[in-house]
N, C-alpha and C. Protein backbone atom coordinates (compact mmCIF):
# COMPACT_ATOMS: atom_id res chain seq x y z
N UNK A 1 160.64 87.23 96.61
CA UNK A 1 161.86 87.52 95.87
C UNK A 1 162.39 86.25 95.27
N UNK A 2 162.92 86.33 94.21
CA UNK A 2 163.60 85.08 93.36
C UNK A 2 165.18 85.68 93.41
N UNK A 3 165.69 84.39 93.22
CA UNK A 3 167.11 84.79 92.87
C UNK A 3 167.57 83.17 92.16
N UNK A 4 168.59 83.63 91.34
CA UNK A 4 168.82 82.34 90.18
C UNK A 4 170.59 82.31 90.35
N UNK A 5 170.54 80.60 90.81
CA UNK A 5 172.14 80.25 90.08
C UNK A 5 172.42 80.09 88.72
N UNK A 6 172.64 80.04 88.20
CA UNK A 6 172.93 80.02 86.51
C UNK A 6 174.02 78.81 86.28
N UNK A 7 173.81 77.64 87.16
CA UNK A 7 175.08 76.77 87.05
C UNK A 7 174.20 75.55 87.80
N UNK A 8 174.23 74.48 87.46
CA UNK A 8 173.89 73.66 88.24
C UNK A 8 174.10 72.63 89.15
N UNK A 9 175.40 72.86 89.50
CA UNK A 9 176.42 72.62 91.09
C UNK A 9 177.68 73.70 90.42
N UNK A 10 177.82 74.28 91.79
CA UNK A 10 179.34 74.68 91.48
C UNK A 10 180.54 73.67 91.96
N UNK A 11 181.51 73.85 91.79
CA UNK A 11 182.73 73.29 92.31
C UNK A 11 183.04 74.36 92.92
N UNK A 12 183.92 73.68 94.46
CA UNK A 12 184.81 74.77 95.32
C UNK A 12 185.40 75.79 94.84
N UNK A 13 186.27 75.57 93.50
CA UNK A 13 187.22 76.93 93.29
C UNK A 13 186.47 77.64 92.66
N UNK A 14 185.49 77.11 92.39
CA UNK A 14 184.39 78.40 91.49
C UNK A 14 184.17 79.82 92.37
N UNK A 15 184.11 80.57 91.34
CA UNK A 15 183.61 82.23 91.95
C UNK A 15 182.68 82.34 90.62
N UNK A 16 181.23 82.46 91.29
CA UNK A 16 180.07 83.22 90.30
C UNK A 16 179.26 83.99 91.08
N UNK A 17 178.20 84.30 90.44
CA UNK A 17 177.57 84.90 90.41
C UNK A 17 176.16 84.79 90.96
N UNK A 18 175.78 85.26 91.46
CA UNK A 18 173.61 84.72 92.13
C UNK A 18 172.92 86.20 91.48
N UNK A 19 172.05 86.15 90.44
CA UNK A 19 171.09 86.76 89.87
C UNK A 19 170.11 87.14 90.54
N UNK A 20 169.10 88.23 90.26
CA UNK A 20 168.06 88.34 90.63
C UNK A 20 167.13 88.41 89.25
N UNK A 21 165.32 88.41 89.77
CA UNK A 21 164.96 88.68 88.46
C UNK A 21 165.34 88.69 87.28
N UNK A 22 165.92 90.00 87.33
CA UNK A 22 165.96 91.14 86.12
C UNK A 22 167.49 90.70 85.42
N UNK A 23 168.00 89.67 86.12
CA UNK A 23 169.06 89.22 85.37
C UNK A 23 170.27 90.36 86.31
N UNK A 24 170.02 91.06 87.41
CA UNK A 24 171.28 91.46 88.03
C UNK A 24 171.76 90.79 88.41
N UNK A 25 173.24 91.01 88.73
CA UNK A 25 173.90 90.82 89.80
C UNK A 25 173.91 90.45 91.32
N UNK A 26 173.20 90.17 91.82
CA UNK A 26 172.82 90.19 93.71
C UNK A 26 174.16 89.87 94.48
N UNK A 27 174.76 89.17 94.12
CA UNK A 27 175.84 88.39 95.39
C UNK A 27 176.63 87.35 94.18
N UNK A 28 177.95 87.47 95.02
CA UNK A 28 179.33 86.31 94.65
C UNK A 28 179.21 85.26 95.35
N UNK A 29 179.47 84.39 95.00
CA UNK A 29 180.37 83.09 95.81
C UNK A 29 181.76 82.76 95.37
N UNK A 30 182.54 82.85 96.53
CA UNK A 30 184.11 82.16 95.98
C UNK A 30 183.91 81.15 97.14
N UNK A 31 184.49 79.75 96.88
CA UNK A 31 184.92 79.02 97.00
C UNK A 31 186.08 78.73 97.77
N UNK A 32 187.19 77.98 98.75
CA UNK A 32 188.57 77.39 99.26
C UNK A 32 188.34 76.54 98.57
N UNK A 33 189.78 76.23 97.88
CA UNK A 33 189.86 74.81 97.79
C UNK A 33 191.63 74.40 98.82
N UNK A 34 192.52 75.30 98.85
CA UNK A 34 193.42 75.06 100.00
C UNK A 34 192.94 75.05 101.81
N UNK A 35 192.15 74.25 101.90
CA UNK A 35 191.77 73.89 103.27
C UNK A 35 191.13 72.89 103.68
N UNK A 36 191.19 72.66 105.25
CA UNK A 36 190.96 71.35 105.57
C UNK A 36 189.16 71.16 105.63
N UNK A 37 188.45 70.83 104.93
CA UNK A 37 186.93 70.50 104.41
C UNK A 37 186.87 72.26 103.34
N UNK A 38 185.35 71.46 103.51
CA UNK A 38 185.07 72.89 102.16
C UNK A 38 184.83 73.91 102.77
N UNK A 39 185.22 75.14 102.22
CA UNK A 39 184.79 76.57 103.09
C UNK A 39 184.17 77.33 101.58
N UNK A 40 183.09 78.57 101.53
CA UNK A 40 182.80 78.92 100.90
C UNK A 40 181.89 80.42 101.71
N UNK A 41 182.22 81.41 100.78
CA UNK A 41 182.69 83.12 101.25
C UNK A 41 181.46 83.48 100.04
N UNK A 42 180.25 84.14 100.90
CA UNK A 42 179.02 84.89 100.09
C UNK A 42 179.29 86.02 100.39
N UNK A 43 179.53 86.95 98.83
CA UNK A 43 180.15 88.33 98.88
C UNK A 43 178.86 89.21 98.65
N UNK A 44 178.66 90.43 99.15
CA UNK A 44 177.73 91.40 98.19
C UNK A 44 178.55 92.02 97.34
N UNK A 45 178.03 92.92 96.20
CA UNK A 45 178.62 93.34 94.76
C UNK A 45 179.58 94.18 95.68
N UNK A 46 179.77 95.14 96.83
CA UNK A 46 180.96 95.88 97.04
C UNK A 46 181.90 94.72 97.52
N UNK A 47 182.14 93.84 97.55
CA UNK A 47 182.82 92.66 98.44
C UNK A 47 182.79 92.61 99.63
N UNK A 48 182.27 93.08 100.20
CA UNK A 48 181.54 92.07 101.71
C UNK A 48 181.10 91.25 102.12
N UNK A 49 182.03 90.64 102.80
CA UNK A 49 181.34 89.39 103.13
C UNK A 49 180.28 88.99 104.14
N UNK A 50 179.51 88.73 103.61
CA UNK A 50 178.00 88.41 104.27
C UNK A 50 178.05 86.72 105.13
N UNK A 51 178.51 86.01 104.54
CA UNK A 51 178.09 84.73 105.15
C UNK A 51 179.55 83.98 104.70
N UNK A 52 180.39 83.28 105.51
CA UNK A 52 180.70 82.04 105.71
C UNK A 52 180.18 80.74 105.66
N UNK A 53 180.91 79.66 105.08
CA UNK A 53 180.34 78.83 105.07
C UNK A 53 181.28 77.75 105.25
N UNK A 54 181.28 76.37 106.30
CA UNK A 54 182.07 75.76 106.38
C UNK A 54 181.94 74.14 106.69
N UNK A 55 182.58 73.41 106.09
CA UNK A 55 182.44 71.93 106.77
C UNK A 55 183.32 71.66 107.94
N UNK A 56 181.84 70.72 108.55
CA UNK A 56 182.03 70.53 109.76
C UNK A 56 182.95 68.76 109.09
N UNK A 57 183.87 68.51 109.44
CA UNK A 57 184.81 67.52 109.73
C UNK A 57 184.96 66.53 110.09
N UNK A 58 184.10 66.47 111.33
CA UNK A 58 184.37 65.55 112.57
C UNK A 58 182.99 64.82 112.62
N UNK A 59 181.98 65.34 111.39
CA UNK A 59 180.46 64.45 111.41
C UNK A 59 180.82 63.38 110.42
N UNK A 60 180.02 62.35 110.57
CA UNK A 60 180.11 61.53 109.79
C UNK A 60 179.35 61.90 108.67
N UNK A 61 177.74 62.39 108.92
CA UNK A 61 176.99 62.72 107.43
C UNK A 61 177.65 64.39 107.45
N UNK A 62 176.96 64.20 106.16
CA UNK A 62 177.93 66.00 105.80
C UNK A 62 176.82 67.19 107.22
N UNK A 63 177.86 68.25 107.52
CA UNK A 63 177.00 68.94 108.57
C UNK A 63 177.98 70.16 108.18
N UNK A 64 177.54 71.47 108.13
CA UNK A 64 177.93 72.73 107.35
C UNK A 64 177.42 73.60 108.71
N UNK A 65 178.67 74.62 108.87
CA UNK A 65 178.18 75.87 109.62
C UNK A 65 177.49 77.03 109.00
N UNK A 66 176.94 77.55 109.18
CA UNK A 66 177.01 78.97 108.21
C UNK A 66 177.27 80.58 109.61
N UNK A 67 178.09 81.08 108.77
CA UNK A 67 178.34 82.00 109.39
C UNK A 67 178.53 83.54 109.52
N UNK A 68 178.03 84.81 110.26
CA UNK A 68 177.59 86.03 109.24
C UNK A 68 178.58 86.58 110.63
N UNK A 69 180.06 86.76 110.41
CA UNK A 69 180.81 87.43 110.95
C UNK A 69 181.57 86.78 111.54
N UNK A 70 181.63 87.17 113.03
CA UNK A 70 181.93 86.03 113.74
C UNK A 70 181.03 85.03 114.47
N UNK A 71 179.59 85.20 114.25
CA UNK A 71 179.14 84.59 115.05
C UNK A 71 177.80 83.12 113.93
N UNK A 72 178.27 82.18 114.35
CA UNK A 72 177.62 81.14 113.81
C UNK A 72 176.15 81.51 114.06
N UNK A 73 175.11 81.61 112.66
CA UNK A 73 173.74 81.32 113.16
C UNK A 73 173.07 80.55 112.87
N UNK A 74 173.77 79.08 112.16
CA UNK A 74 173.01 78.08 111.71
C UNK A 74 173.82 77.16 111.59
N UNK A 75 173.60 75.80 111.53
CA UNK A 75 174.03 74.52 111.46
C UNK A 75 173.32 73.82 110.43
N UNK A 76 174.04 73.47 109.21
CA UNK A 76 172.65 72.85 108.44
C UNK A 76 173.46 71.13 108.16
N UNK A 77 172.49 69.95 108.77
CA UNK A 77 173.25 68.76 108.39
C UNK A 77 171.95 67.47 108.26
N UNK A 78 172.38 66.83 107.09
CA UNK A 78 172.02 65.89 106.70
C UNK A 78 171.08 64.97 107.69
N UNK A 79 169.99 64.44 108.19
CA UNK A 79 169.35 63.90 108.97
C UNK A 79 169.69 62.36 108.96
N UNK A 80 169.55 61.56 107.73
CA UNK A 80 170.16 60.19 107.43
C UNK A 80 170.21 59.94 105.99
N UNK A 81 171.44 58.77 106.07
CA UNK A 81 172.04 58.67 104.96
C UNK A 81 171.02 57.76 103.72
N UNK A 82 170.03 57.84 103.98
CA UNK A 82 168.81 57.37 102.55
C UNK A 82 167.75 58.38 102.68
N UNK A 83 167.05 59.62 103.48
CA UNK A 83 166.32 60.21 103.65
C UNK A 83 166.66 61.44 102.96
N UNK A 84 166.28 62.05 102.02
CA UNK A 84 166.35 63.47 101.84
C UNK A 84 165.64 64.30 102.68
N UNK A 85 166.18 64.58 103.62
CA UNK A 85 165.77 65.55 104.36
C UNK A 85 167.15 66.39 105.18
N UNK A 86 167.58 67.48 105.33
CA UNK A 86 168.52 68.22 106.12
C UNK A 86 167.66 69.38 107.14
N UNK A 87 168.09 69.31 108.57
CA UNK A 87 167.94 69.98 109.02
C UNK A 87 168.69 70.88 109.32
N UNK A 88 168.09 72.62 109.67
CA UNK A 88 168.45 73.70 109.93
C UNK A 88 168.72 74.00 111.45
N UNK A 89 169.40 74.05 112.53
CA UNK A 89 169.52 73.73 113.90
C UNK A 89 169.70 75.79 114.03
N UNK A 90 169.29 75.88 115.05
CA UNK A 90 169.16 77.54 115.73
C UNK A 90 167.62 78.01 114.78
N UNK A 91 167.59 77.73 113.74
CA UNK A 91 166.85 78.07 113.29
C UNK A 91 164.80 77.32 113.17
N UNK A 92 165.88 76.32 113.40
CA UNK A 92 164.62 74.95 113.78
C UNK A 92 164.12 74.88 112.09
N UNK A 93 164.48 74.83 111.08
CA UNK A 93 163.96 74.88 109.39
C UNK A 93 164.26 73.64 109.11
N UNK A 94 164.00 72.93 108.32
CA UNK A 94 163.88 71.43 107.51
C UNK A 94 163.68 71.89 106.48
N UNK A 95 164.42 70.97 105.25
CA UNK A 95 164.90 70.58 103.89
C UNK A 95 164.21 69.39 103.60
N UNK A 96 163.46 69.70 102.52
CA UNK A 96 162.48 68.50 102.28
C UNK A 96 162.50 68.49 100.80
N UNK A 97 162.58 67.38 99.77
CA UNK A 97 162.20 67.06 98.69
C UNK A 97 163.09 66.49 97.88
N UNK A 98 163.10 66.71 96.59
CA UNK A 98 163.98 65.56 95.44
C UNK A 98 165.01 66.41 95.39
N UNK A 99 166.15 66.33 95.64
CA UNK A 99 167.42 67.54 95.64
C UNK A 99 167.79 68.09 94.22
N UNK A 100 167.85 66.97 93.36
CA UNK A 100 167.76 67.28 92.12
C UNK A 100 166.91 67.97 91.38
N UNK A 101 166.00 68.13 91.62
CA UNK A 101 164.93 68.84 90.96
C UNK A 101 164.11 70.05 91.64
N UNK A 102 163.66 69.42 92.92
CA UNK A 102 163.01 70.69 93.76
C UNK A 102 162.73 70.40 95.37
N UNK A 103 163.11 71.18 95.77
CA UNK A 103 162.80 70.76 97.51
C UNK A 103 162.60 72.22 98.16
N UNK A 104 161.90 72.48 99.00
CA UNK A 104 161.42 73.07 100.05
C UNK A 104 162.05 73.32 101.34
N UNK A 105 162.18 74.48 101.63
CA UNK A 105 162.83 74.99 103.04
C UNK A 105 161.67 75.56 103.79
N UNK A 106 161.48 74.90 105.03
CA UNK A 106 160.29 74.84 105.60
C UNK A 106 160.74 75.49 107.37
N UNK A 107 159.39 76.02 107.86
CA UNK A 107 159.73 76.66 109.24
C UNK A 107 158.19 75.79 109.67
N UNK A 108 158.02 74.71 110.39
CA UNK A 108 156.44 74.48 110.39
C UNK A 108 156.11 74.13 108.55
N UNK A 109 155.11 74.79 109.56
CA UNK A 109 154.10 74.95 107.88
C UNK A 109 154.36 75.69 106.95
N UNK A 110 154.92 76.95 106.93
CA UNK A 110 155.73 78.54 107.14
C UNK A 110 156.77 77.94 105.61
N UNK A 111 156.79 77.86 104.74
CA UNK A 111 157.74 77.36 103.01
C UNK A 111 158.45 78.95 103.32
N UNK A 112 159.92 78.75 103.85
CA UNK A 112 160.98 79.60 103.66
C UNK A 112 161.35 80.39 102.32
N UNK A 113 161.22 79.01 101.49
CA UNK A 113 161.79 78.97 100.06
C UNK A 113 161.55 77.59 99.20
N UNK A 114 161.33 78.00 98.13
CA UNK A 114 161.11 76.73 97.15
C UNK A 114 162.58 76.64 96.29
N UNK A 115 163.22 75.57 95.88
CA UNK A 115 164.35 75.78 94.81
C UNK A 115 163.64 74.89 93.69
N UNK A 116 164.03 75.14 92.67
CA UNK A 116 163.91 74.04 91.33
C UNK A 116 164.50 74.50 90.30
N UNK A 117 164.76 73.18 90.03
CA UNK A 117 166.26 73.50 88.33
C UNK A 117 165.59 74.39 87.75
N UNK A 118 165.91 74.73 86.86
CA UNK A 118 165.43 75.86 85.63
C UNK A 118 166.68 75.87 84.90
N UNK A 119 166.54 74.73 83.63
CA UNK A 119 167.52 74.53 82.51
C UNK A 119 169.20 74.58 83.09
N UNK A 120 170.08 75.09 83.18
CA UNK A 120 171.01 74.67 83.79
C UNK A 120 171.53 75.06 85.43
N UNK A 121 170.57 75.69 85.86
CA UNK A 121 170.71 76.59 87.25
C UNK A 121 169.79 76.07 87.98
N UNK A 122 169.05 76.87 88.98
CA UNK A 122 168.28 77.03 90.10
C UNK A 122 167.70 78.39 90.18
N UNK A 123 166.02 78.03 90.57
CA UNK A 123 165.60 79.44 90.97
C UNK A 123 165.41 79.07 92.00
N UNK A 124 165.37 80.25 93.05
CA UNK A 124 165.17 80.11 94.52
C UNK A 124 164.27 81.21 94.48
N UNK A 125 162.85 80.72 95.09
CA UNK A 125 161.71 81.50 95.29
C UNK A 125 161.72 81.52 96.65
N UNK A 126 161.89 83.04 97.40
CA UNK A 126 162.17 83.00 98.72
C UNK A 126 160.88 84.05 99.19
N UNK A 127 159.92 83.54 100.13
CA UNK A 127 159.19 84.01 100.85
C UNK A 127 158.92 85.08 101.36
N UNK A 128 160.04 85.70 102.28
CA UNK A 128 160.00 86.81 103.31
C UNK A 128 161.66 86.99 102.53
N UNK A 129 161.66 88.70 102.14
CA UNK A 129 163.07 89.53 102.01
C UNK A 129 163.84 88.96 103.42
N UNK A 130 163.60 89.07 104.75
CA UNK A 130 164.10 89.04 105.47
C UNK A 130 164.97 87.78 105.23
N UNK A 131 164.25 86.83 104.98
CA UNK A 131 165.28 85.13 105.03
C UNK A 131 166.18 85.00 104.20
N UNK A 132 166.29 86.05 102.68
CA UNK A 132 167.21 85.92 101.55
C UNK A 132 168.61 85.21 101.86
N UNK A 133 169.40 85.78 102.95
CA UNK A 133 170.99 85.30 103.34
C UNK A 133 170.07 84.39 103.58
N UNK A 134 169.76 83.81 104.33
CA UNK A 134 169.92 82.11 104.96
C UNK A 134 169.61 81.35 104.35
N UNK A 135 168.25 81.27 103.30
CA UNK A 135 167.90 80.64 102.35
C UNK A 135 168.79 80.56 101.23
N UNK A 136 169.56 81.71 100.70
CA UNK A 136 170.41 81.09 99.55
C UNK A 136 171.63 80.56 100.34
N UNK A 137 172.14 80.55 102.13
CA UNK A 137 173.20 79.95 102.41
C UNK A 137 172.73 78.74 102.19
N UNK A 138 171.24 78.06 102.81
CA UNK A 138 171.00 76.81 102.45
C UNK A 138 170.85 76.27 101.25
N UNK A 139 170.57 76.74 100.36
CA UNK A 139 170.76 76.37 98.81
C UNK A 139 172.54 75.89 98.62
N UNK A 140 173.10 77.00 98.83
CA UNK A 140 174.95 76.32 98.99
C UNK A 140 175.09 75.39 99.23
N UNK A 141 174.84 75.24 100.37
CA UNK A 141 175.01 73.81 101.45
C UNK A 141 174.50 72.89 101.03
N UNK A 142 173.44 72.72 100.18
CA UNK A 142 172.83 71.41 100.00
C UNK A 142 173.57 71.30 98.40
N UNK A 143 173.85 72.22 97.93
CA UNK A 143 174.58 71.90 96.34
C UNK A 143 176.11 71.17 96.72
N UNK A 144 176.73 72.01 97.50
CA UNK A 144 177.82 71.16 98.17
C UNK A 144 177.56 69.58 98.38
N UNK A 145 176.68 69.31 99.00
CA UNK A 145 176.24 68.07 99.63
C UNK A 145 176.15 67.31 98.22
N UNK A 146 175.37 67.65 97.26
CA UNK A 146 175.16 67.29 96.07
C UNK A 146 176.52 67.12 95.46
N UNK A 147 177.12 67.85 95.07
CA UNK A 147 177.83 68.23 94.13
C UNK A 147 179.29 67.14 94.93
N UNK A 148 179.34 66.95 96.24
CA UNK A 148 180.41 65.71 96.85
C UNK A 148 180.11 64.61 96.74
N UNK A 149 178.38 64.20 96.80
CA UNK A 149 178.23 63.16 96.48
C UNK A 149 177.76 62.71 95.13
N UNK A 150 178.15 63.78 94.08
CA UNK A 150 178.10 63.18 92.42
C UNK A 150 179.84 62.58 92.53
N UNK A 151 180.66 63.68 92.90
CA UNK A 151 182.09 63.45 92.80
C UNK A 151 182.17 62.07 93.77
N UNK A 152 182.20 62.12 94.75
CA UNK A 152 182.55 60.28 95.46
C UNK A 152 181.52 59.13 94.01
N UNK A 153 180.68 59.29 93.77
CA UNK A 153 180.03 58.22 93.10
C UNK A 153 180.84 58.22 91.55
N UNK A 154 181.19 59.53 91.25
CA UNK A 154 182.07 58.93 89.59
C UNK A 154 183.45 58.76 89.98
N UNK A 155 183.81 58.59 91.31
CA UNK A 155 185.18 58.14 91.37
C UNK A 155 185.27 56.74 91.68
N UNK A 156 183.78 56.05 92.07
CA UNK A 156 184.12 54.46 92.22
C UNK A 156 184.31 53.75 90.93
């Protein structure tokens, strides 16, 4: 299954859209921007919310919950601060490659999902139907990560 951002970082207050194929609709994202770190709410088209998403605060490198109700099923955080790599914790998955361009969500050997730009967005080529939520929560999370550290670098 593919699914496409059509934007190539969002900002927090953003609410869009995640495509499939055929150019549908699949899922919302809205954004907080009144709260303490970033929070971000993955809707399906009736508005349900499927996944939470939240910064963790109290880490020094960026570290994100993701969450499908009440119950947390993933931890996704930065490994070190020159390495592109983020790990997936409950899930045991690793984030591997050029963030900007294309990186790999990996289980083992097992490629979760591939992402890569495509003109102003992202396609996310996802493996198994089953992983869709977690793989596009990790796509979030690492655009976040991105998208804070373009903003800290054009503010020096």
């Amino acid at each position: 299954m593919n699914l496409y951002l059509k934007q190539k970082h969002f900002s927090w207050d953003d609410k869009f859209y995640v495509y499939d194929a055929n150019d549908n609709k699949m899922y919302y994202v809205e954004g907080e921007i009144q709260s303490w770190g970033k929070k971000l709410h993955l809707y399906d088209l009736f508005g349900n919310e499927k996944i939470f998403i939240s910064q963790k605060m109290t880490s020094v490198l960026p570290r994100y919950t993701i969450n499908m109700g009440s119950h947390t099923v993933a931890e996704v955080e930065r490994q070190f601060l020159f390495k592109n790599e983020y790990k997936v914790t409950e899930l045991d998955w690793r984030v591997r490659g050029n963030f900007e361009d294309e990186y790999t969500i990996e289980n083992g050997r097992r490629v979760i999902a591939t992402v890569s730009k495509q003109g102003e967005g992202q396609e996310i080529r996802i493996s198994f139907d089953s992983d869709e939520l977690m793989a596009l929560s990790i796509v979030l999370v690492i655009d976040a990560c991105i998208e804070a550290k373009t903003t800290v670098w054009n503010h020096i």
